[in-house]
Protein backbone atom coordinates (compact mmCIF):
# COMPACT_ATOMS: atom_id res chain seq x y z
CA UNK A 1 -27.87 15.30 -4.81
CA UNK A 2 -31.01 16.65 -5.52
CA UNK A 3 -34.63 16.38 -3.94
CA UNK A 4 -38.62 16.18 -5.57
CA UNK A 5 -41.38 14.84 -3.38
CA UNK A 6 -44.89 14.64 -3.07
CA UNK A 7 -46.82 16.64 -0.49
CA UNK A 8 -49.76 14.94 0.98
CA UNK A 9 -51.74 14.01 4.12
CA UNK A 10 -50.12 12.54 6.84
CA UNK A 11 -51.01 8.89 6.64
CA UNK A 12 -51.70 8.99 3.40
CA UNK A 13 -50.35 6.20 0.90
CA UNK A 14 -49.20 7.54 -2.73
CA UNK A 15 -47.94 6.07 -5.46
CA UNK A 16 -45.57 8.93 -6.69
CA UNK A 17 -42.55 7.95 -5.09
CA UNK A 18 -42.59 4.85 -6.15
CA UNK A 19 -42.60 5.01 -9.88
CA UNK A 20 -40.92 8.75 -9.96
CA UNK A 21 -37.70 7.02 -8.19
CA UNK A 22 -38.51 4.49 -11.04
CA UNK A 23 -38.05 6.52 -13.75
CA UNK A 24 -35.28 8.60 -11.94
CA UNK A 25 -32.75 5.93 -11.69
CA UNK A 26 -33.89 4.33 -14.92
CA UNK A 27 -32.41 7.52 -16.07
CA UNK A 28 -29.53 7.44 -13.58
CA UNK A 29 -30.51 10.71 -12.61
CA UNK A 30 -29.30 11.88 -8.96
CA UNK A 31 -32.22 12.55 -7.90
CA UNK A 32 -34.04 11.65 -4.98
CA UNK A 33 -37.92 11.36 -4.59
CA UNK A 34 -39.48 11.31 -1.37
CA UNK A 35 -43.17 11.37 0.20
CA UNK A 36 -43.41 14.70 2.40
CA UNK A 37 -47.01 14.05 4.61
CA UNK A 38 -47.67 17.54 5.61
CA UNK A 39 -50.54 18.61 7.73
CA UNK A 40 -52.88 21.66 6.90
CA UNK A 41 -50.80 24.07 9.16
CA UNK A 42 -47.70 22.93 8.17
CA UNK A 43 -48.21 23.88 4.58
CA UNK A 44 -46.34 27.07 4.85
CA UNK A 45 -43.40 25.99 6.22
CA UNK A 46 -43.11 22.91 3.70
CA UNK A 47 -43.54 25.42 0.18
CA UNK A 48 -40.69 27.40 2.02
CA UNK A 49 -38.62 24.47 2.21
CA UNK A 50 -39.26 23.59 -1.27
CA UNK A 51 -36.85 27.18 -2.37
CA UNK A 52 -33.70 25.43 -1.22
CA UNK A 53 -31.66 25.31 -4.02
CA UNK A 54 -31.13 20.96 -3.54
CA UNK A 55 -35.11 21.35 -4.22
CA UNK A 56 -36.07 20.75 -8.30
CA UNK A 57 -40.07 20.58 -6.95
CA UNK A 58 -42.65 18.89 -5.79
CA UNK A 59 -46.26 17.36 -6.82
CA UNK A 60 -49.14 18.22 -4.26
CA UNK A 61 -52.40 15.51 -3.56
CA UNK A 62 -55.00 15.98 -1.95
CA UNK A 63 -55.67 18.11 0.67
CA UNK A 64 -52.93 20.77 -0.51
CA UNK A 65 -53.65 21.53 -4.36
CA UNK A 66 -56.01 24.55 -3.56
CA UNK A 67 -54.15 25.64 -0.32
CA UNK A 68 -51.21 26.22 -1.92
CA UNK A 69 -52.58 27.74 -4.67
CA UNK A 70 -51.25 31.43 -3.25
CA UNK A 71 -48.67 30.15 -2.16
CA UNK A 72 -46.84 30.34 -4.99
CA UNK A 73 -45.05 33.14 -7.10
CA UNK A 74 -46.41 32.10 -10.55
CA UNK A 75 -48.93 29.79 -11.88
CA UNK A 76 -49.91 28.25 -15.22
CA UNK A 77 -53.29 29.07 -16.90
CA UNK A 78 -54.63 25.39 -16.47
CA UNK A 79 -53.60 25.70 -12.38
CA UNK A 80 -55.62 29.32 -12.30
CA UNK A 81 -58.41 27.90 -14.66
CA UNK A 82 -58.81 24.96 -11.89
CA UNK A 83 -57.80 26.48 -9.31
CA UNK A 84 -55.53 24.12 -8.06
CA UNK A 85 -51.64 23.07 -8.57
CA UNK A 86 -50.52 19.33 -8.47
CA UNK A 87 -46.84 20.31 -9.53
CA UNK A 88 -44.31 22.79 -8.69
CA UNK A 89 -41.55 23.72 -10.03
CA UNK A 90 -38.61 25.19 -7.97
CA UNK A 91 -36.63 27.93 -10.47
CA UNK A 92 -34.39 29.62 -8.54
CA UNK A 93 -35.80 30.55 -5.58
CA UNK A 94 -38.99 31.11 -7.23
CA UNK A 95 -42.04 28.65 -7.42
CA UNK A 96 -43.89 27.73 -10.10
CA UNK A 97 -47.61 25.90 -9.68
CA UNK A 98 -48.55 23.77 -12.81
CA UNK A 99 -51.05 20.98 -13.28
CA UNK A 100 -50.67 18.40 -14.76
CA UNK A 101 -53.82 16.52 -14.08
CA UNK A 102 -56.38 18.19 -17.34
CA UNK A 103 -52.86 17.10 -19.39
CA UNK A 104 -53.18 13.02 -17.63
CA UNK A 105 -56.62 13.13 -17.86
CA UNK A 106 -56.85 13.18 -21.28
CA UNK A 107 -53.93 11.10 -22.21
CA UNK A 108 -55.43 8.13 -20.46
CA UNK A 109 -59.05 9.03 -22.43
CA UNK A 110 -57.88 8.98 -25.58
CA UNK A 111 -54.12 6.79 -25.56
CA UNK A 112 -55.58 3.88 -23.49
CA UNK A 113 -59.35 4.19 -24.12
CA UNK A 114 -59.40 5.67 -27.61
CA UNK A 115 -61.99 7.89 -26.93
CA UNK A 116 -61.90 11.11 -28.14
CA UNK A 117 -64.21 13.10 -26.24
CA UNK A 118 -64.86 15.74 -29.24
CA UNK A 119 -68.14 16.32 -29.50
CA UNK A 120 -69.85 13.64 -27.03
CA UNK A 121 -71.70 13.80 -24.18
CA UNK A 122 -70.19 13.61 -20.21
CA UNK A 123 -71.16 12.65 -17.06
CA UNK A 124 -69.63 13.73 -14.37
CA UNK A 125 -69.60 12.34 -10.68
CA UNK A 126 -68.13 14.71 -8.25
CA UNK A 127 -67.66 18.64 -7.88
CA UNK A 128 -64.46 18.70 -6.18
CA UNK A 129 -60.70 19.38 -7.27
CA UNK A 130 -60.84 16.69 -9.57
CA UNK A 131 -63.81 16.98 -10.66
CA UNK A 132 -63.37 20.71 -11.98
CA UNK A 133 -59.97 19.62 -13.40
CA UNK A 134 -62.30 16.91 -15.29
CA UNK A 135 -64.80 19.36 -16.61
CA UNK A 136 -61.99 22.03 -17.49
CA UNK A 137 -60.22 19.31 -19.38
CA UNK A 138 -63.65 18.03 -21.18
CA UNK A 139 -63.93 21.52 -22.41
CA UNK A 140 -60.62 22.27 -23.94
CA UNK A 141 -61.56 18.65 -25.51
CA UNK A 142 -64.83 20.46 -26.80
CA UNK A 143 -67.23 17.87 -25.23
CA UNK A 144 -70.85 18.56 -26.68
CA UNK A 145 -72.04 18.43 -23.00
CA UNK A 146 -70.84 18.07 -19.60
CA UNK A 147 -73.39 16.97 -16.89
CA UNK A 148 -72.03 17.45 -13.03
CA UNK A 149 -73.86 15.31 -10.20
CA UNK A 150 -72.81 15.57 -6.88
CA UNK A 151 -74.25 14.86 -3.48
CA UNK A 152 -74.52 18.79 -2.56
CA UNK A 153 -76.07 20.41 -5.36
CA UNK A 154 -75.14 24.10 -4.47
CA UNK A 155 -71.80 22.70 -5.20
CA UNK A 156 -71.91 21.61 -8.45
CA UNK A 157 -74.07 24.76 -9.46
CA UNK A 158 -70.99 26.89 -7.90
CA UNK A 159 -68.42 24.98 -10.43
CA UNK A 160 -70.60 24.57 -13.67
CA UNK A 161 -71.43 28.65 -12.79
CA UNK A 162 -67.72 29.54 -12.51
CA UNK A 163 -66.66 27.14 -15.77
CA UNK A 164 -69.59 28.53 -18.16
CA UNK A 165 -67.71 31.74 -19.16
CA UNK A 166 -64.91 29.28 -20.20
CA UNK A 167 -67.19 26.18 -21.74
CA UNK A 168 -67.22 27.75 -25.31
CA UNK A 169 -69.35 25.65 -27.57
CA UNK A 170 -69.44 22.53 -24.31
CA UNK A 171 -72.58 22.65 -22.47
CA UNK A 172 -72.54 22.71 -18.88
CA UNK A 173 -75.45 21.82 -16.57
CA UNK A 174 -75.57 20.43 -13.04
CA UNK A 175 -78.23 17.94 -11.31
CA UNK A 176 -79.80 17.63 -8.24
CA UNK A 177 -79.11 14.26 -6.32
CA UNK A 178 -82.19 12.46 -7.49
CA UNK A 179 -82.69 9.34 -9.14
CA UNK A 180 -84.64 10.28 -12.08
CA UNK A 181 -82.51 13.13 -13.35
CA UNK A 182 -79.57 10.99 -12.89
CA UNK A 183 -80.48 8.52 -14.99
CA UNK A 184 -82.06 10.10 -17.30
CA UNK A 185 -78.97 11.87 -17.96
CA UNK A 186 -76.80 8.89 -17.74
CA UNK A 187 -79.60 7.12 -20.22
CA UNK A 188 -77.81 9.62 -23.28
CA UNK A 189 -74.00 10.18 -22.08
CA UNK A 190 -70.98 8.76 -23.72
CA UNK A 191 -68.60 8.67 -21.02
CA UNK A 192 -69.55 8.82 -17.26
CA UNK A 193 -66.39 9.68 -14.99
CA UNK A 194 -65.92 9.34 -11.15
CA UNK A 195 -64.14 11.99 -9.81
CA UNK A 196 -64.99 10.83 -5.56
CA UNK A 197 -63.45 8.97 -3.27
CA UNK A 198 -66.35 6.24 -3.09
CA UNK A 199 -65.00 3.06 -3.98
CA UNK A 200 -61.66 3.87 -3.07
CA UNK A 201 -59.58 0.60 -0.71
CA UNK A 202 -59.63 1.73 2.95
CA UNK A 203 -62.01 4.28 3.30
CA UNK A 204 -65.80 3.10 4.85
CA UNK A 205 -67.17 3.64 0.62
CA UNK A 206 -64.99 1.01 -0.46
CA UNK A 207 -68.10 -1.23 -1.94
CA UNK A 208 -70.05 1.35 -2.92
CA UNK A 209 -70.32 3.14 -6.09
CA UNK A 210 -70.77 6.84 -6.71
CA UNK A 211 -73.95 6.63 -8.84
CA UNK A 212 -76.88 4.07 -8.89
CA UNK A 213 -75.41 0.52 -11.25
CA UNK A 214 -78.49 0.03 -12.92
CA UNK A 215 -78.05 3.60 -14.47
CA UNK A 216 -75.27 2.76 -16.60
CA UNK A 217 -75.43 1.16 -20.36
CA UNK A 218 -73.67 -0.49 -22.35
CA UNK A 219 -72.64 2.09 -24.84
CA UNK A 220 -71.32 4.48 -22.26
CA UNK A 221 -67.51 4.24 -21.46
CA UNK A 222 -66.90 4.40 -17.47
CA UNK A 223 -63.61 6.20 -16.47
CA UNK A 224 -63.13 5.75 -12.80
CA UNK A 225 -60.23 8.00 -11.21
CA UNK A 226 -59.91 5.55 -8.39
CA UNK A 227 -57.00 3.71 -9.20
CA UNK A 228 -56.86 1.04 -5.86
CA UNK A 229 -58.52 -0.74 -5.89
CA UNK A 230 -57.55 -2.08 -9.24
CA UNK A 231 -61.10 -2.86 -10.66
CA UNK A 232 -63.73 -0.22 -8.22
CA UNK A 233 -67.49 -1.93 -7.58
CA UNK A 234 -68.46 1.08 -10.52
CA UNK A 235 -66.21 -0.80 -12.47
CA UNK A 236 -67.21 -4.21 -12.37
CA UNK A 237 -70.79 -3.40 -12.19
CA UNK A 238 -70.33 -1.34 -16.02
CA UNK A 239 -68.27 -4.42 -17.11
CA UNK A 240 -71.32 -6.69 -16.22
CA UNK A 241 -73.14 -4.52 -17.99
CA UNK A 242 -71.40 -4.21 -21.35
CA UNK A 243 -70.22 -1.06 -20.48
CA UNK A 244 -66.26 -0.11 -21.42
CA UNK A 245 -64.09 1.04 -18.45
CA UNK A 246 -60.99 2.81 -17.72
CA UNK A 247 -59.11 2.77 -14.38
CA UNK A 248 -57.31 5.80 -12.53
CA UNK A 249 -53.81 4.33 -12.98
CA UNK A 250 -53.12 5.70 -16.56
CA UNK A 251 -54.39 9.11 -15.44
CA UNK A 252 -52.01 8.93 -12.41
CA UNK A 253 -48.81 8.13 -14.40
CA UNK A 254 -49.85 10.36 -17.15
CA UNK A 255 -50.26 13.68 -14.96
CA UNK A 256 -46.82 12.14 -13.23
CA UNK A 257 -44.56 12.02 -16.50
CA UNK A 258 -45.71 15.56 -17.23
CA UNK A 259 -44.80 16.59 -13.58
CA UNK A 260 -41.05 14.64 -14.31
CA UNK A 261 -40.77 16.18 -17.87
CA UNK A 262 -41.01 19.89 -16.14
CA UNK A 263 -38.65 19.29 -13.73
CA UNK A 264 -35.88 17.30 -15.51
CA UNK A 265 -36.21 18.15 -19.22
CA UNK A 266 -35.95 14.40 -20.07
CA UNK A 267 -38.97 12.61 -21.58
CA UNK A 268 -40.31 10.09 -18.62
CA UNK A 269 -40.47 6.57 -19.20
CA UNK A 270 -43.51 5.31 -19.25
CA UNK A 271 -43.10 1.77 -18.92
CA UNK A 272 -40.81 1.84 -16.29
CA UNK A 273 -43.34 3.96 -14.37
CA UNK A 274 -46.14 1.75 -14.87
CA UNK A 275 -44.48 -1.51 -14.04
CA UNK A 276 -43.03 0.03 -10.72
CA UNK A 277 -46.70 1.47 -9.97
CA UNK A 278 -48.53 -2.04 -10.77
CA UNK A 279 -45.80 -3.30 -8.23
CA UNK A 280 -46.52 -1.26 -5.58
CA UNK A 281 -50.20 -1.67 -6.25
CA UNK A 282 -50.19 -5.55 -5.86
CA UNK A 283 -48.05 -5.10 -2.79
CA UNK A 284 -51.14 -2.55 -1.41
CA UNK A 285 -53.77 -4.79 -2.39
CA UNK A 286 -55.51 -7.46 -0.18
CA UNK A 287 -55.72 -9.61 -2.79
CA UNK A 288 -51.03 -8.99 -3.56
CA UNK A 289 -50.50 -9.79 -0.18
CA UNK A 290 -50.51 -6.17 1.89
């Protein structure tokens, strides 16, 4: 028998072993995902663990994709360009840090939105992990423009400074948390992603939204990451307002099936995952009966 799992915060609920097991015995594959909650100091001994030979990998959520970041004895350009690894990849002894997330990201834009974000204009809500991951994968995508807003503005100076050098042709800028600059900006973008935690189910920002509603249009596409609740207040709010949206779910399975082709060498199936993830979702939400 072999092991995968996903390393995340103790108490935290993912998704991962739920439609990874999925897709595993769909395959008939002896394999065995698990959910590994790991606090901060017991990172260390957890990416040990994960050299056992019984051990194909792991993914990592949040708090652990930058802290294990040197952990590891090789990484993939998009990990070092983000800084951050969501997937590892046990060869031998030796561990591999991928992500997958700039790969999911995408997918879900263009497969399940059709939006190609070529040559359009972005704005984007958060300068954290996934946030960076958003921008880095806008600009392999060569986005005309990539806007970064965040509630600390020294922080979303520090990402668009580090990601200039690597925008090419894309044009990074960041904003100040004011009103007016917000929506101005918002007033000419394309797509407007949420890379926070606001809206997510359980935390105390679960009715809130990450940017003022009235700033959104209805020719901008609104890609929330947040996949739970299904449909996010940002959500319904751009829906009201003509406004196209896309959900985090797509993203989640996409960066997922990557994670599964790595570490198997079989192409995931998709369907399976996203019926067992919509399962466990309805079981999680209020309204499914959990």
């Amino acid at each position: 028998m072999k092991y995968l799992g996903v390393i995340c915060a103790p108490g935290a609920k993912s998704l991962s072993p739920d439609f990874q097991q999925a897709a595993l015995d769909h395959l008939r594959l002896e394999i065995v995902y698990e959910a590994w909650p790991t606090p901060a100091d017991g990172l260390a001994t957890r990416v040990a663990g994960l050299r056992a030979p019984a051990v194909l990998g792991a993914n990592v959520t949040i708090p652990h994709k930058e802290a294990i970041l040197p952990m590891m004895d090789a990484l993939d350009d998009v990990a070092r360009t983000v800084g951050a690894v969501n997937t590892v990849i046990n060869r031998e002894g030796q561990l591999h840090g991928h992500n997958t997330d700039v790969e999911g990201f995408l997918r879900a834009l263009r497969q399940d939105a059709g939006f190609d974000p070529g040559g359009r204009r972005a704005l984007v809500a958060g300068a954290g992990g996934a946030g960076r991951a958003v921008v880095v994968a806008l600009i392999q995508a060569a986005a005309a423009s990539v806007t970064v807003i965040n509630r600390s503005f020294s922080r979303a100076t520090k990402l668009v400074g580090e990601l200039t050098p690597l925008a090419g042709d894309s044009e990074l800028h960041a904003l100040p948390d004011m009103y007016a600059s917000w929506a101005a900006s918002a007033a000419g973008c394309d797509l407007l992603v949420n890379c926070t935690s606001v809206g997510s189910a359980g935390t105390l920002e679960e009715t809130e939204s990450p940017v003022p509603l009235d700033i959104i249009h209805s020719g901008v596409l609104v890609y929330d990451l947040v996949y739970l609740p299904a449909e996010t207040r940002l959500m319904s709010a751009a829906r009201n307002r003509g406004a196209r949206v896309l959900g985090g779910l797509p993203m989640l399975i996409y960066q997922g099936a990557a994670s599964f082709q790595m570490w198997t060498g079989r192409e995931a199936p998709i369907d399976i995952m996203f019926e067992a993830a919509r399962k466990a979702l309805a079981i999680a939400s209020p309204k499914g009966g959990g």
